[in-house]
N, C-alpha and C. Protein backbone atom coordinates (compact mmCIF):
# COMPACT_ATOMS: atom_id res chain seq x y z
N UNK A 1 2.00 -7.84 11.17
CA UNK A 1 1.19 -8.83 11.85
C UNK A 1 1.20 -10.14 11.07
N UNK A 2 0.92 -10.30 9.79
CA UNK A 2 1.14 -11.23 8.89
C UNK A 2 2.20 -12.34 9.23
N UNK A 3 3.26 -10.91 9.13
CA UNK A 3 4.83 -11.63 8.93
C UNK A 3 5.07 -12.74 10.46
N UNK A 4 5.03 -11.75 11.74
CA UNK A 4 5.50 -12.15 12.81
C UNK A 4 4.37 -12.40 13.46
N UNK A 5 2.94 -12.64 13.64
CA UNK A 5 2.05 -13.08 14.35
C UNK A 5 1.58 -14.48 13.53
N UNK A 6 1.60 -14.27 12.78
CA UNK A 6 1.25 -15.60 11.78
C UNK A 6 2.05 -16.72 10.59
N UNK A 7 3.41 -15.87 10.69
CA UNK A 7 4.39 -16.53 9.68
C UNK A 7 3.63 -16.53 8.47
N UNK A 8 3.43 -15.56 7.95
CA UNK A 8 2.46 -15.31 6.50
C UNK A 8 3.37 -14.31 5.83
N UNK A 9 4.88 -14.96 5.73
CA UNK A 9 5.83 -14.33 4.57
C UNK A 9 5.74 -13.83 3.52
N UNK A 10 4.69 -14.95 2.84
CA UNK A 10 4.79 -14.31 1.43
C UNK A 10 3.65 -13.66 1.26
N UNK A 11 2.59 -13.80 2.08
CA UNK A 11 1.76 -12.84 1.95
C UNK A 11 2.25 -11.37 2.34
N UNK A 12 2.79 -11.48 3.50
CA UNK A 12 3.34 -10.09 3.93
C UNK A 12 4.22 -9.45 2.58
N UNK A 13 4.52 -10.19 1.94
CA UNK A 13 5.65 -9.88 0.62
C UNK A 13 4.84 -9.06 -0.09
N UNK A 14 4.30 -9.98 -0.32
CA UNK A 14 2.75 -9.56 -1.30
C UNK A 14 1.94 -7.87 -1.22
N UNK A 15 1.71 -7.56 0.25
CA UNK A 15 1.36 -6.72 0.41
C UNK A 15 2.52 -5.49 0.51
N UNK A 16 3.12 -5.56 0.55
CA UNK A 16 4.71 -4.41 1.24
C UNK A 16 4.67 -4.41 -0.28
N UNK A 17 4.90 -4.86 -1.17
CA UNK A 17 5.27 -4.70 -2.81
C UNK A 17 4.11 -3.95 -3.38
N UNK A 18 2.69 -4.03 -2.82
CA UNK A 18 1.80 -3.54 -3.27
C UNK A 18 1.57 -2.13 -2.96
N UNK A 19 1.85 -2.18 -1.49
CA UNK A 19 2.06 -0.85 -1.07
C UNK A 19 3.10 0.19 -1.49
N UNK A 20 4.34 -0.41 -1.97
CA UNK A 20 5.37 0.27 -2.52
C UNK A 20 4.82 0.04 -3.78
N UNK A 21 3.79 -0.30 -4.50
CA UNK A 21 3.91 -0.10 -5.95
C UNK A 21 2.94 1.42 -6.31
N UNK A 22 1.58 1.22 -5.41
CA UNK A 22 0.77 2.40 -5.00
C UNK A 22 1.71 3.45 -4.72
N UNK A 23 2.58 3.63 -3.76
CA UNK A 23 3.37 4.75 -3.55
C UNK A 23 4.64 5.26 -4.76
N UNK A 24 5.04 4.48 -5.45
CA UNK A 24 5.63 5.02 -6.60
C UNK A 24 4.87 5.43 -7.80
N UNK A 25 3.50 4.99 -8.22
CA UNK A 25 3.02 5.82 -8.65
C UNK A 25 2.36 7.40 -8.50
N UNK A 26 2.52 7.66 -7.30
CA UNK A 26 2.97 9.20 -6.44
C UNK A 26 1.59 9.46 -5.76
N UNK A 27 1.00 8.46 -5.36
CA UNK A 27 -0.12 8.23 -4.38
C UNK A 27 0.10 8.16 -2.99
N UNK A 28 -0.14 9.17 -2.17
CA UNK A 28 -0.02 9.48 -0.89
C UNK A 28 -1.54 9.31 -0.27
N UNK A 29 -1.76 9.27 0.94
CA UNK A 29 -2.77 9.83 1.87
C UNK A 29 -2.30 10.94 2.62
N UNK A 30 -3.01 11.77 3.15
CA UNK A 30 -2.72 13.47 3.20
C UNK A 30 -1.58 13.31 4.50
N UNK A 31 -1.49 12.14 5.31
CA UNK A 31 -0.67 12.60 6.43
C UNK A 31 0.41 12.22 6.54
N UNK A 32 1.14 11.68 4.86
CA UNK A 32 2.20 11.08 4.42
C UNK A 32 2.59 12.04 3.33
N UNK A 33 1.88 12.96 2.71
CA UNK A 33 2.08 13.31 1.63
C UNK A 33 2.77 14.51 1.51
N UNK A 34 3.77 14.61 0.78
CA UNK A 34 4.81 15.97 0.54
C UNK A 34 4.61 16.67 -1.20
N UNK A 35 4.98 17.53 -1.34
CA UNK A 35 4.06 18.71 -2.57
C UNK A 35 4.41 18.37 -3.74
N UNK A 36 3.41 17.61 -4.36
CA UNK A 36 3.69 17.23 -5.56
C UNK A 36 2.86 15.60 -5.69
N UNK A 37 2.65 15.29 -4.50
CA UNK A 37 2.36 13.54 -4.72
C UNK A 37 0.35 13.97 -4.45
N UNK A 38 0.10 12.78 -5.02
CA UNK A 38 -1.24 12.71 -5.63
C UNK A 38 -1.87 12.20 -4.11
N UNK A 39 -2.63 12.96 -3.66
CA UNK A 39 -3.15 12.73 -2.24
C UNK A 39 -4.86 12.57 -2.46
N UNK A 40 -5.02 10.92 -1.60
CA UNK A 40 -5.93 10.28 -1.73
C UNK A 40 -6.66 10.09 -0.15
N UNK A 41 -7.86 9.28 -0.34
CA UNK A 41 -8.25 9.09 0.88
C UNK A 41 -7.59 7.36 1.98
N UNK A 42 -7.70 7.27 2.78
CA UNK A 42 -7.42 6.09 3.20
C UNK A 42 -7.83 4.45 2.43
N UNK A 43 -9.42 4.86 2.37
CA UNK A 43 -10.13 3.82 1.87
C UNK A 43 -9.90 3.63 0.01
N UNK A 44 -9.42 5.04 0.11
CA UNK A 44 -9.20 4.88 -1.58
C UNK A 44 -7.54 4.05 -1.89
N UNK A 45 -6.85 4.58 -1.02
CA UNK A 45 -5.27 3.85 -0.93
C UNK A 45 -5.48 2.42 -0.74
N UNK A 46 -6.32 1.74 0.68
CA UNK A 46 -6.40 0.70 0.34
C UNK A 46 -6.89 -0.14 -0.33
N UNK A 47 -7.88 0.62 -1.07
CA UNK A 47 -8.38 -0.03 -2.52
C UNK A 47 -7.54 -0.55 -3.80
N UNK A 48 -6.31 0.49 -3.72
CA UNK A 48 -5.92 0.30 -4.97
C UNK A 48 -4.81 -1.09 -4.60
N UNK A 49 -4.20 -0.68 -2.87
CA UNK A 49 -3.23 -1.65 -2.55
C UNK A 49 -4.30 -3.17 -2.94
N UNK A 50 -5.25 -3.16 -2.34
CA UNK A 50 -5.98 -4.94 -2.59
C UNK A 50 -6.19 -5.10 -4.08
N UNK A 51 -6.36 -4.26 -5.07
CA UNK A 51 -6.26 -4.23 -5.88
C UNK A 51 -4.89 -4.94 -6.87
N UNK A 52 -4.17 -4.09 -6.04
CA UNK A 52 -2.42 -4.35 -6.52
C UNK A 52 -2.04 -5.77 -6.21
N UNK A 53 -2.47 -6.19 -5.12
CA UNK A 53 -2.04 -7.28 -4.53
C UNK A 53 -3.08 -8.70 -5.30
N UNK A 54 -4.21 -8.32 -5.60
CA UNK A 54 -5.05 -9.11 -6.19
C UNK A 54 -4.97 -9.48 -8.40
N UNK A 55 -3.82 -8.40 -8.61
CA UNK A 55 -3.78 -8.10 -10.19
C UNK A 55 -2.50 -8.23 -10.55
C-alpha cells in the first residue's frame, strides 16, 4: 500500500527490511511458522517490526 497507493518507496523499503530482519532472527507468527522457528503473537511481531524500523 505504501509502495503503490502512495509512492512511499523508501518507506516501504524501510519496512520489508524490517520485516525480513524480524524473520531471520527465527521469529514467526503461528500461521507462518515451520518446527524450529520462535513463534510469537501478531501484536508481538509487529512490535518488534516498528521497533526494527524505528532503531
Amino acid at each position: 500500500m505504501l509502495r503503490w497507493s502512495f509512492g512511499l518507496h523508501e518507506e516501504a523499503d524501510a519496512i520489508e527490511k524490517s520485516v525480513a530482519a524480524v524473520m531471520s532472527e527465527g521469529f514467526r507468527t503461528r500461521d507462518i511458522a515451520s518446527e524450529g522457528d520462535k513463534c510469537i503473537g501478531t501484536v508481538q511481531f509487529g512490535d518488534m517490526v516498528a521497533s526494527a524500523v524505528g532503531g
